[in-house]
N, C-alpha and C. Protein backbone atom coordinates (compact mmCIF):
# COMPACT_ATOMS: atom_id res chain seq x y z
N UNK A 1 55.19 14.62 328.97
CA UNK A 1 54.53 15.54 328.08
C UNK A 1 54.76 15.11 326.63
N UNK A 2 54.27 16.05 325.46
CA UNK A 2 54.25 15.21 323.98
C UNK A 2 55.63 15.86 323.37
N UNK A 3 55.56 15.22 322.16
CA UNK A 3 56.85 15.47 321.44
C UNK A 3 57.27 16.51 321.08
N UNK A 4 57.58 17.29 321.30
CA UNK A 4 57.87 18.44 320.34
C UNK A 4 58.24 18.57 319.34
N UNK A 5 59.35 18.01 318.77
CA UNK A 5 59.47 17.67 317.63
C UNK A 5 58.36 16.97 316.38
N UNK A 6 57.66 16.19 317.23
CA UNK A 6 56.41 15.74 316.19
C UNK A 6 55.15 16.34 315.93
N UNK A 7 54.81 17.49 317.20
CA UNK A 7 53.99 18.32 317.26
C UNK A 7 54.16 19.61 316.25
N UNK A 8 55.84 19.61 316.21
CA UNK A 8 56.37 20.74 314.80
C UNK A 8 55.93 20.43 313.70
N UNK A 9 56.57 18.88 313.47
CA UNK A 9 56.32 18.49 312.00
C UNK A 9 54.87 18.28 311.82
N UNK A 10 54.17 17.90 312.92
CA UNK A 10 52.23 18.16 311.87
C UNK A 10 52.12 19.75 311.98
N UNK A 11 52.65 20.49 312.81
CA UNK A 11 51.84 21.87 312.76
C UNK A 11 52.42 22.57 311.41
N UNK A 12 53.56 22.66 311.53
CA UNK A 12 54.63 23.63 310.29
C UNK A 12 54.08 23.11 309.13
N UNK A 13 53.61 22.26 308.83
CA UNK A 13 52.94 22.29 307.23
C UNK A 13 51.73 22.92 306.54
N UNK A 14 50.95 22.87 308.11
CA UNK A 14 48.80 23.21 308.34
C UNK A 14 49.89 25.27 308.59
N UNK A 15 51.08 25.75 308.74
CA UNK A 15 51.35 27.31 309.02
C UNK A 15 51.22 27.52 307.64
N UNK A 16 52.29 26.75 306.99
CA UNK A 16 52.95 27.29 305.38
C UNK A 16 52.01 26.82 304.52
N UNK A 17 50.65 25.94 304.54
CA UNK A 17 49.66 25.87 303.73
C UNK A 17 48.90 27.47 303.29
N UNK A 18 49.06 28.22 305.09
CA UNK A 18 47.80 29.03 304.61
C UNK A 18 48.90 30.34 304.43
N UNK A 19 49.69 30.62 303.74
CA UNK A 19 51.05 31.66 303.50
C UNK A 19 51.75 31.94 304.74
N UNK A 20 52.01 31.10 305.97
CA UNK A 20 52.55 31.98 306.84
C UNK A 20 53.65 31.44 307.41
N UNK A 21 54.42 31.72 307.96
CA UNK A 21 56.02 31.13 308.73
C UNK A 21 55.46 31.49 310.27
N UNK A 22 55.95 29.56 310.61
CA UNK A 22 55.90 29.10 311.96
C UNK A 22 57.34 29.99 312.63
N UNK A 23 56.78 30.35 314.00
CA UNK A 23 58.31 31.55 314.86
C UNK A 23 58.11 30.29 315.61
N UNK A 24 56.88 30.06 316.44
CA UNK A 24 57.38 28.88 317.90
C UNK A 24 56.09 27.64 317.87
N UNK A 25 56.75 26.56 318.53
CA UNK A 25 55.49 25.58 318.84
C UNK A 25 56.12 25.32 320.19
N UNK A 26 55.37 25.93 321.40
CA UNK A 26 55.36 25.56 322.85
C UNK A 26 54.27 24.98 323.35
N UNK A 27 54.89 23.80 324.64
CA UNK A 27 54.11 23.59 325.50
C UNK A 27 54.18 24.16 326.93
N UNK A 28 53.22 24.75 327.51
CA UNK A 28 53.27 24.98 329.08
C UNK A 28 52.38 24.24 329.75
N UNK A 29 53.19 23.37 330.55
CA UNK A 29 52.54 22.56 331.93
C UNK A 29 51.59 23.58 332.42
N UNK A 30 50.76 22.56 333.33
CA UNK A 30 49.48 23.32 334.15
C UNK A 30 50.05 23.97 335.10
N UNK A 31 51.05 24.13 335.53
CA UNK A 31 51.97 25.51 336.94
C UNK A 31 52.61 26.32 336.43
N UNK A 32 52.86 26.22 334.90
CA UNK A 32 53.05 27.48 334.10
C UNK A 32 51.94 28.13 333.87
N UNK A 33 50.98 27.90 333.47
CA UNK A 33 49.70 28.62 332.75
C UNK A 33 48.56 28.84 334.28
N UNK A 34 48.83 28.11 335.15
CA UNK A 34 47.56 28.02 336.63
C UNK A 34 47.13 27.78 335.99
N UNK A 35 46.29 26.21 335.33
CA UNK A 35 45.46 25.84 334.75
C UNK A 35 44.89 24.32 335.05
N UNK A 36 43.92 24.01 334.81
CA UNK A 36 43.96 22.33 334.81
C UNK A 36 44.37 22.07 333.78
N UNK A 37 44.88 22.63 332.32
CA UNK A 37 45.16 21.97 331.05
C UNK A 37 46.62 22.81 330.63
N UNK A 38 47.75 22.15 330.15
CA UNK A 38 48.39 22.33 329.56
C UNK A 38 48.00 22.96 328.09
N UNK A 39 48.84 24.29 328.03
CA UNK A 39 48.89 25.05 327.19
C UNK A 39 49.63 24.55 325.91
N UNK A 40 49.16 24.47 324.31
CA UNK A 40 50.22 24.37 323.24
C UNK A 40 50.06 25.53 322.35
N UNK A 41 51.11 26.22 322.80
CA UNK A 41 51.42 27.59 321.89
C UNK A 41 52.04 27.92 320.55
N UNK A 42 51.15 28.06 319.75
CA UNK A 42 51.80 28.70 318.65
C UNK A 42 51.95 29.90 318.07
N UNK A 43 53.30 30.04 317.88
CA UNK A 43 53.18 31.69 317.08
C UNK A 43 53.75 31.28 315.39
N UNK A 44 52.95 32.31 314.86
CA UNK A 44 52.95 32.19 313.44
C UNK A 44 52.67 33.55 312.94
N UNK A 45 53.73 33.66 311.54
CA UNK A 45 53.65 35.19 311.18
C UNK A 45 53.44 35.44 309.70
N UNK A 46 52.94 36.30 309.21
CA UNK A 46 52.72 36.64 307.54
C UNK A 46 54.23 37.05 307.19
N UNK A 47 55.09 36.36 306.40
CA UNK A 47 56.10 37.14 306.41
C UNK A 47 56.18 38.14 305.59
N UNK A 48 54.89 38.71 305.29
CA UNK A 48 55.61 40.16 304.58
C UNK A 48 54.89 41.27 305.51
N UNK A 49 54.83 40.68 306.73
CA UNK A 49 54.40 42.08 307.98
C UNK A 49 55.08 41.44 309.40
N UNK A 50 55.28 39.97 309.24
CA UNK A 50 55.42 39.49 310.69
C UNK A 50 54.45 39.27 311.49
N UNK A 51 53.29 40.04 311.10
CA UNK A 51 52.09 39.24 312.25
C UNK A 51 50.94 39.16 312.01
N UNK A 52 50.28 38.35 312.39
CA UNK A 52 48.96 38.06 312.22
C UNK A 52 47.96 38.74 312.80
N UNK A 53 46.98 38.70 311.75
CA UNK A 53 45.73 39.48 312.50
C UNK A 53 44.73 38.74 313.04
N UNK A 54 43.49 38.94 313.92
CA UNK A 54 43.00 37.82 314.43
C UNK A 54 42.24 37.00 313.20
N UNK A 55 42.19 37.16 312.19
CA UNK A 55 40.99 36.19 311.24
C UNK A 55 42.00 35.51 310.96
N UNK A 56 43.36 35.79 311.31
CA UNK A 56 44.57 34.47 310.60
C UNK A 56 44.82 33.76 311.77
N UNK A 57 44.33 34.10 312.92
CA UNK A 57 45.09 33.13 313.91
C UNK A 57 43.55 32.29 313.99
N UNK A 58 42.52 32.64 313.78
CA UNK A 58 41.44 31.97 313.81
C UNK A 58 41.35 30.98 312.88
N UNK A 59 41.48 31.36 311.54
CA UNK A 59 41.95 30.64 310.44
C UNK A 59 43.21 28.78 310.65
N UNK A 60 44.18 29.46 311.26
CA UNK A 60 45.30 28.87 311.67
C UNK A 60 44.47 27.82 312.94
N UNK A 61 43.78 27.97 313.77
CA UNK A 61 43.87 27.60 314.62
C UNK A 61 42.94 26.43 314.63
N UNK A 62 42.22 26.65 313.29
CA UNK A 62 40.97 25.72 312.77
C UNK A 62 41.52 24.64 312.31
N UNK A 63 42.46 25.12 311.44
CA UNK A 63 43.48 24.29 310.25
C UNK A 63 44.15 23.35 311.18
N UNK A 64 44.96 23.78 312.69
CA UNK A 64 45.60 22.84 313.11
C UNK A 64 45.03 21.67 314.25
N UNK A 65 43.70 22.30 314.67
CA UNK A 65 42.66 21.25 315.59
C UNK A 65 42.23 20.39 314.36
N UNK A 66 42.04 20.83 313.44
CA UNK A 66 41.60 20.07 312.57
C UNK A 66 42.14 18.70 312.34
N UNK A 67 43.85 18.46 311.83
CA UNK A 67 44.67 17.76 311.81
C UNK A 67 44.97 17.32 312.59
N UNK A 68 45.31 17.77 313.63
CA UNK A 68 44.99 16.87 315.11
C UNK A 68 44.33 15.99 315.42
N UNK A 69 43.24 16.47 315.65
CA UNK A 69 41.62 15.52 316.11
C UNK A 69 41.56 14.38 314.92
N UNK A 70 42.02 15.04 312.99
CA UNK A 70 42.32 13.77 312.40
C UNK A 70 42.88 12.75 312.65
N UNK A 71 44.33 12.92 312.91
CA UNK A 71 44.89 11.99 313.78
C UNK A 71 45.10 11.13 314.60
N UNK A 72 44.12 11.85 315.70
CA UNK A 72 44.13 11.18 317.02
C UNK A 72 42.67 10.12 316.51
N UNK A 73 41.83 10.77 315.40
CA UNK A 73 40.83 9.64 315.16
C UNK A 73 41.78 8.07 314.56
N UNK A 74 43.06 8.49 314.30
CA UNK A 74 43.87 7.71 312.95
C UNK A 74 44.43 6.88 314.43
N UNK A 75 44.53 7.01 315.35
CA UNK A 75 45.15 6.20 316.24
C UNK A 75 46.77 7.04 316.65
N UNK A 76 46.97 8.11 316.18
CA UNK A 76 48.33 8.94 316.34
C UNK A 76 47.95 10.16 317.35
N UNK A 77 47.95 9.83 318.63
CA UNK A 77 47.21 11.11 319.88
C UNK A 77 48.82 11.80 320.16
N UNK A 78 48.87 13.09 319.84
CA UNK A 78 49.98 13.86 319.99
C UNK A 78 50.14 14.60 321.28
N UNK A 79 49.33 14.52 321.99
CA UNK A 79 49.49 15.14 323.36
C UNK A 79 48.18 14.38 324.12
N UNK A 80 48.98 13.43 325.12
CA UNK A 80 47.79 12.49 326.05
C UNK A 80 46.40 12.80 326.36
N UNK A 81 47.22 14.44 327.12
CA UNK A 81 45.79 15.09 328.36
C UNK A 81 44.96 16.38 327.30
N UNK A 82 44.46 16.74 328.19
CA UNK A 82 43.66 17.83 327.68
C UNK A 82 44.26 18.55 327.70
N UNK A 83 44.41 19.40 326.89
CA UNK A 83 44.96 21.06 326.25
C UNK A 83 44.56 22.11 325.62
N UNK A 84 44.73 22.82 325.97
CA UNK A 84 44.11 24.42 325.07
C UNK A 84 45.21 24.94 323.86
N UNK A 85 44.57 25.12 323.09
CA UNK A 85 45.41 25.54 321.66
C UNK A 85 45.19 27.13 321.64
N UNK A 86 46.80 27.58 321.67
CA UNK A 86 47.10 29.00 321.49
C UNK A 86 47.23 29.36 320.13
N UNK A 87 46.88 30.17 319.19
CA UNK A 87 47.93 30.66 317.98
C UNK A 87 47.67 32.47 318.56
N UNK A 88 49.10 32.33 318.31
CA UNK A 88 49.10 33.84 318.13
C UNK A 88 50.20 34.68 317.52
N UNK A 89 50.13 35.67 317.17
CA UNK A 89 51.10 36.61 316.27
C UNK A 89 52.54 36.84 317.09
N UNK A 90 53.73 36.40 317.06
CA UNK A 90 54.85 37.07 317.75
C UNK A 90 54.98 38.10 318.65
N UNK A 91 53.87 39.35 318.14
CA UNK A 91 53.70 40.34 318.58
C UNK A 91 55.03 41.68 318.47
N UNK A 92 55.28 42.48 318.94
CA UNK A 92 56.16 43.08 318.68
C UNK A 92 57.75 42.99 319.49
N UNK A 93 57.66 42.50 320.64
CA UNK A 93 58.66 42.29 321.73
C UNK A 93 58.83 40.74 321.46
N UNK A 94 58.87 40.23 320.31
CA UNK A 94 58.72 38.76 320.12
C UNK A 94 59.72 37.94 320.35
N UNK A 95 59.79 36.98 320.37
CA UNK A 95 60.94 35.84 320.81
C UNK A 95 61.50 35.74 319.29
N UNK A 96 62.80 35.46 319.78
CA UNK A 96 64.12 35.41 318.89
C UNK A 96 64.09 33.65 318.33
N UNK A 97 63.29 32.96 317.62
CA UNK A 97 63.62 31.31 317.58
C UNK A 97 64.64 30.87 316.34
N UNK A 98 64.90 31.66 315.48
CA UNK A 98 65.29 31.20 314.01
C UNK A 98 66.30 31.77 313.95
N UNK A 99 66.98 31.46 313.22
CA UNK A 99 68.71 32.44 312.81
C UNK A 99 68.24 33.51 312.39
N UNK A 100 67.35 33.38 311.39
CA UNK A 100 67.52 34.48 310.36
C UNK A 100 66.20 36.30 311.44
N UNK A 101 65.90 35.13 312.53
CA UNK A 101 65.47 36.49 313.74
C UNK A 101 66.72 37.34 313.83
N UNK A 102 67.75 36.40 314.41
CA UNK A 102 68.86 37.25 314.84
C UNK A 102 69.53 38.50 313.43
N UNK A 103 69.25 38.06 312.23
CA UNK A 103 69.40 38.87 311.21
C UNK A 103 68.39 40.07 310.85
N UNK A 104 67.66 39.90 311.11
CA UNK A 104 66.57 40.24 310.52
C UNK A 104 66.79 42.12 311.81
N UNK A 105 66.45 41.59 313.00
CA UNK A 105 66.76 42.55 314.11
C UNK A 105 68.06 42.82 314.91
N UNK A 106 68.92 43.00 313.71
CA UNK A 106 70.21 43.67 314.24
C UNK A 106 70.22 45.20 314.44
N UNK A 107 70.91 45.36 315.83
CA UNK A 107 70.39 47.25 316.46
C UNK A 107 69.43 47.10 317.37
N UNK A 108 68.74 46.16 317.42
CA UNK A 108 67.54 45.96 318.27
C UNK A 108 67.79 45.55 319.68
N UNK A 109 67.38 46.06 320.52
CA UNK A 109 67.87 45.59 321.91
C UNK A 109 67.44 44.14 321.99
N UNK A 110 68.08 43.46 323.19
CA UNK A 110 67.06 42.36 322.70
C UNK A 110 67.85 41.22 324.33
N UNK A 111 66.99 40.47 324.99
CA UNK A 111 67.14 39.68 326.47
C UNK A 111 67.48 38.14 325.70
N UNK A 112 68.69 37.76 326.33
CA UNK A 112 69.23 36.30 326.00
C UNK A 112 69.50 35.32 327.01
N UNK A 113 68.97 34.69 327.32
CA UNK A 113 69.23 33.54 328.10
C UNK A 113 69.99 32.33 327.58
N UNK A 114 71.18 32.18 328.26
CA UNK A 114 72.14 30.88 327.92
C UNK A 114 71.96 29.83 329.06
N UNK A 115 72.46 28.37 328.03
CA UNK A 115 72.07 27.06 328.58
C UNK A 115 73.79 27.55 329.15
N UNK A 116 74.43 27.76 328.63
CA UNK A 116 76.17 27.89 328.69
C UNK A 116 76.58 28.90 329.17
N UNK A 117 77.09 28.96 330.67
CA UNK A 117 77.71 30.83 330.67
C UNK A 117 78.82 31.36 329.91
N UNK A 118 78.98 32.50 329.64
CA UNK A 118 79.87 32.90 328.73
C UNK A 118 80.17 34.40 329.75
N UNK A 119 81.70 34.53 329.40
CA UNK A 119 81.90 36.45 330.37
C UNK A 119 82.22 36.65 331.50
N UNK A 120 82.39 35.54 332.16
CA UNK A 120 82.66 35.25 333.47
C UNK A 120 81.43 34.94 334.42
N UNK A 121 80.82 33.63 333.83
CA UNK A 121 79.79 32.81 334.05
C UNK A 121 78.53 33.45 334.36
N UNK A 122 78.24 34.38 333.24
CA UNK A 122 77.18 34.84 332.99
C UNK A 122 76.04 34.07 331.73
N UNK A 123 74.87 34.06 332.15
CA UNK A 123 73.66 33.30 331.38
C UNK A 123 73.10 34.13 331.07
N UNK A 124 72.59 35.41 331.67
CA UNK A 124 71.58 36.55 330.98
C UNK A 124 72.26 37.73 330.42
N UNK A 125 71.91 38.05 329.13
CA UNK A 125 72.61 38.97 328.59
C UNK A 125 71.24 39.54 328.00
N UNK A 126 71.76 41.32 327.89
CA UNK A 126 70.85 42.09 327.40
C UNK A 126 71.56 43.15 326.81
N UNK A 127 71.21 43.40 325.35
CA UNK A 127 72.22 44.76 324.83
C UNK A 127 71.16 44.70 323.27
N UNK A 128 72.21 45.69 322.69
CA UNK A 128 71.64 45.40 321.07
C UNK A 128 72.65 44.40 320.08
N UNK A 129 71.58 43.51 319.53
CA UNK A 129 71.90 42.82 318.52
C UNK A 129 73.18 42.76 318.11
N UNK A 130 74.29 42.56 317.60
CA UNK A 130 75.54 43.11 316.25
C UNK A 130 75.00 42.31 315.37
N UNK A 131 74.47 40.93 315.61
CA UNK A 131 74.52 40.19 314.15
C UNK A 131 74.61 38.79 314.17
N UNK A 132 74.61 37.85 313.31
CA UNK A 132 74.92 36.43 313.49
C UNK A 132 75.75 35.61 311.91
N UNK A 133 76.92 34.64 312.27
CA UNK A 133 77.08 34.66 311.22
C UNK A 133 77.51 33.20 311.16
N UNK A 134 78.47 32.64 310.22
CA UNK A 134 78.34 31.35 310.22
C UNK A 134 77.37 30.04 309.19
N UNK A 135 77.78 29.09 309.31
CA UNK A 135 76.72 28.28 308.62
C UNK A 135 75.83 27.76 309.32
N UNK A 136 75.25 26.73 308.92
CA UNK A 136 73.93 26.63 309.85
C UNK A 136 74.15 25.63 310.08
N UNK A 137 73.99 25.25 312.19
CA UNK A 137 74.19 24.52 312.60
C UNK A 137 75.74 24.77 313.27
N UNK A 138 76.51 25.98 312.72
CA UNK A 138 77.82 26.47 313.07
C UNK A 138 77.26 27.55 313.60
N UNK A 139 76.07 28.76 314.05
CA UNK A 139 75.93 29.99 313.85
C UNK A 139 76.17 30.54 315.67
N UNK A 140 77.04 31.76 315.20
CA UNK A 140 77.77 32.24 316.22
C UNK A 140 76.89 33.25 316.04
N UNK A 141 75.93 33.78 317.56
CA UNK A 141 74.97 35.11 317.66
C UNK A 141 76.29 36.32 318.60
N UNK A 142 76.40 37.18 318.24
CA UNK A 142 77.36 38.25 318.95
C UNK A 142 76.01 39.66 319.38
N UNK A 143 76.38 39.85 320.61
CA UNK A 143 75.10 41.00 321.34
C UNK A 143 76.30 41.93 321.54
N UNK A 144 75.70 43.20 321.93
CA UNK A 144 76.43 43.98 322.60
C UNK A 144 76.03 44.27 323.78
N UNK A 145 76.22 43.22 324.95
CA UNK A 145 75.85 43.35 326.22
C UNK A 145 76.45 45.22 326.86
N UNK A 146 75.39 45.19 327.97
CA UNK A 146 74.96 46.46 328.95
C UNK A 146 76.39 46.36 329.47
N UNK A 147 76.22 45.28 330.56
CA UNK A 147 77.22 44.87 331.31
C UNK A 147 78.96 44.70 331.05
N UNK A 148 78.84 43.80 329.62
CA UNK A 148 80.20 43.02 329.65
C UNK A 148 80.72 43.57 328.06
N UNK A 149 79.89 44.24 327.27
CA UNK A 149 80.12 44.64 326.29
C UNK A 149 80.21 44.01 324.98
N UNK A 150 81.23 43.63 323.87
CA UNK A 150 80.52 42.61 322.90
C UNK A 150 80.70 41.15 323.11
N UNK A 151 79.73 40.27 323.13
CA UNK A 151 79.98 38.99 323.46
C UNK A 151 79.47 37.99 322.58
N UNK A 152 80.04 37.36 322.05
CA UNK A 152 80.01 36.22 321.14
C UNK A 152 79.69 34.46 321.70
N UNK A 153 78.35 33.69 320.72
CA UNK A 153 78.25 32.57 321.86
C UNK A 153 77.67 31.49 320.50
N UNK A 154 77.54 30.29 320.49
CA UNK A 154 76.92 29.75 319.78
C UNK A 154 75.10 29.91 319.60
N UNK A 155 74.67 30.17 318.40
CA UNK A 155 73.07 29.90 318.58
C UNK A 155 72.55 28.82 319.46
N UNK A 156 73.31 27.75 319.10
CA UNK A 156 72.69 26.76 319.91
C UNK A 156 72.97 26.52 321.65
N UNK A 157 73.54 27.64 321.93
CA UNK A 157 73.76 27.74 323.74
C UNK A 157 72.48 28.76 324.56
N UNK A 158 71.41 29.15 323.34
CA UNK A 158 70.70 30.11 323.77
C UNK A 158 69.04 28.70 324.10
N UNK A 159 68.74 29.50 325.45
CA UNK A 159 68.26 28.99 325.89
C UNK A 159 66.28 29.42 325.33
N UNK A 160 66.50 31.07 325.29
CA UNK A 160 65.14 31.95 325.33
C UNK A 160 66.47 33.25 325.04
N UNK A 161 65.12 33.76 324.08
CA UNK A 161 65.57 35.15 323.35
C UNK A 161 64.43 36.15 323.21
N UNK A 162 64.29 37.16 323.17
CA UNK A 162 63.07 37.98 323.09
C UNK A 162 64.06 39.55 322.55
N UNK A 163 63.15 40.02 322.06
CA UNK A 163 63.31 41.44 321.58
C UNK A 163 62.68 42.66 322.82
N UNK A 164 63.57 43.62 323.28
CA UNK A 164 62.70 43.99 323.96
C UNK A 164 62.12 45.78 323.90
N UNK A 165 61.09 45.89 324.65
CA UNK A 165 59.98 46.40 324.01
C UNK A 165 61.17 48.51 323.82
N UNK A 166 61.47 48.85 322.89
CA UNK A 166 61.61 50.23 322.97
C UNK A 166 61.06 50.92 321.76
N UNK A 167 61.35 52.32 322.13
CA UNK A 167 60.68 53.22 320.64
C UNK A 167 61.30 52.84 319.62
N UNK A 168 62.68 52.43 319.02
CA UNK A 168 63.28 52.28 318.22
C UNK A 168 62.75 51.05 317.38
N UNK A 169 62.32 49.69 318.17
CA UNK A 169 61.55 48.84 317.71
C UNK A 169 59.80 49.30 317.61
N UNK A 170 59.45 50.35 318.23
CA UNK A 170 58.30 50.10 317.65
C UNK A 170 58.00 50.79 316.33
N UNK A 171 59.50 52.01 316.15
CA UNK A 171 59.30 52.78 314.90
C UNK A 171 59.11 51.88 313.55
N UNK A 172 60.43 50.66 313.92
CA UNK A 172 60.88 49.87 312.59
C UNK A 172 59.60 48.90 312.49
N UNK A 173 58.27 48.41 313.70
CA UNK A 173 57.50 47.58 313.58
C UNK A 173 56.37 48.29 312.83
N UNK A 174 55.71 47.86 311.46
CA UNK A 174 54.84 47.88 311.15
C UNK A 174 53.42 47.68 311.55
N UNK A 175 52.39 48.78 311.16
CA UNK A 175 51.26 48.51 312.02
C UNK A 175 50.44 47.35 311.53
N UNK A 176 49.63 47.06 312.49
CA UNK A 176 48.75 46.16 311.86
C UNK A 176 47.52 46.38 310.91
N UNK A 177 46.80 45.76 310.59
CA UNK A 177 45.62 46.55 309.22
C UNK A 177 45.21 47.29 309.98
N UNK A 178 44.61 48.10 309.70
CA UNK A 178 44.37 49.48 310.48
C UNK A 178 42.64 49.75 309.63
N UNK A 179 42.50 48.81 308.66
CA UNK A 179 41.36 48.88 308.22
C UNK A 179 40.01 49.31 309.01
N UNK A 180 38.85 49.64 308.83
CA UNK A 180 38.23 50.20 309.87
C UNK A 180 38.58 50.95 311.14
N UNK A 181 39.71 51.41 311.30
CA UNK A 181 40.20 52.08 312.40
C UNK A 181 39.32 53.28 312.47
N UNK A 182 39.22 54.45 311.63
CA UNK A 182 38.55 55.44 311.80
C UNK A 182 37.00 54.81 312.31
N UNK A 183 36.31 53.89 311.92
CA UNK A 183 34.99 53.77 311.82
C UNK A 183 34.73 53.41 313.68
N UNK A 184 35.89 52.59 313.98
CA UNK A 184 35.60 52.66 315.36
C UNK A 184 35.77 53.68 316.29
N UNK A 185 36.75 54.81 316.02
CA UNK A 185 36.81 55.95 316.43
C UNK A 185 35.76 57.00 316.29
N UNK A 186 35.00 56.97 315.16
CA UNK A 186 33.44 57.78 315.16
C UNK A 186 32.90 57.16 316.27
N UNK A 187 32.53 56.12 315.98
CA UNK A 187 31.74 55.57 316.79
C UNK A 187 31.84 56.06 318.46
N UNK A 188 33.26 55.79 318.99
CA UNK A 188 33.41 56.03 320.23
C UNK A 188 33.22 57.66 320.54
N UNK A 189 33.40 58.59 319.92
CA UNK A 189 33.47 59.82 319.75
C UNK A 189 31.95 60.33 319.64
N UNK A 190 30.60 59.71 319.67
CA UNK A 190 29.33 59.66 318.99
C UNK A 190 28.46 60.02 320.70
């Protein structure tokens, strides 16, 4: 499959051109997605709401086929086979990828998967947040697991992180433009 790392560095520049911060650049094989084409997923967020609305992921999604297909005309093909290009907003139950996630949603419940067991060879942990601290590249994430209670692990032993879905996070999540909202509600009401 293609690089990931090189698929970051062309995408993360075509995010922060058009104001927005890259959260993930994934690939899913064709038995992840049931597909004949491998999936490349991106999530990307406005950071002064966290998510995108669809004219930005449309926007985004132009910007990065764009640079691509440049490329691959340039003789630089970043992914062999055929693929479908995802962008989409984090959403609200979003994956944990950056340090400053783990800061940002402290209190927040939130599902952790470790490459490393920690607790008496436990890999899945689920609790709320405490915090993360450390320098970078040193950063120690601490949860307050269900199970085992507070547990402390390196950032870099986490495998997959997600926030998960309760009222408390959807109070603190901001809505999306809500612009025309009433106009579609006449309508349906008509």
């Amino acid at each position: 499959m293609a690089d990931l790392a090189r698929l970051t560095e062309v995408i993360e520049p075509e995010v922060t051109a058009l104001g927005f911060e890259l959260v993930r650049v994934r690939l899913f094989g064709k038995s992840e997605v049931g597909d004949d084409e491998i999936a490349l997923q991106i999530m990307a967020e406005r950071p002064e709401t966290g998510q995108l609305v669809l004219d930005d992921c449309v926007e985004l999604s132009h910007r990065i086929s764009d640079r691509m297909d440049a490329l691959e005309e340039a003789g630089d093909v970043l992914i062999e086979e055929a693929y479908r290009l995802e962008v989409s907003s984090p959403g609200i139950d979003r994956p944990l990828t950056r340090s400053k996630d783990y800061a940002k949603w402290v209190g927040h419940e939130a599902r952790i998967n470790l490459t490393v067991p920690v607790d008496g060879n436990r890999k899945a942990l689920n609790g709320d947040l405490v915090g993360i601290e450390g320098e970078a590249g040193a950063e120690v994430v601490t949860i307050e697991d269900k199970k085992s209670g507070r547990v402390s692990f390196p950032l870099g032993d986490i495998h997959s992180a997600r926030l998960v879905l309760t009222d408390r996070l959807i109070a603190a999540t901001r809505p999306l433009d809500t612009d025309g909202a009433d106009d579609i509600l006449e309508e349906q009401e008509d």
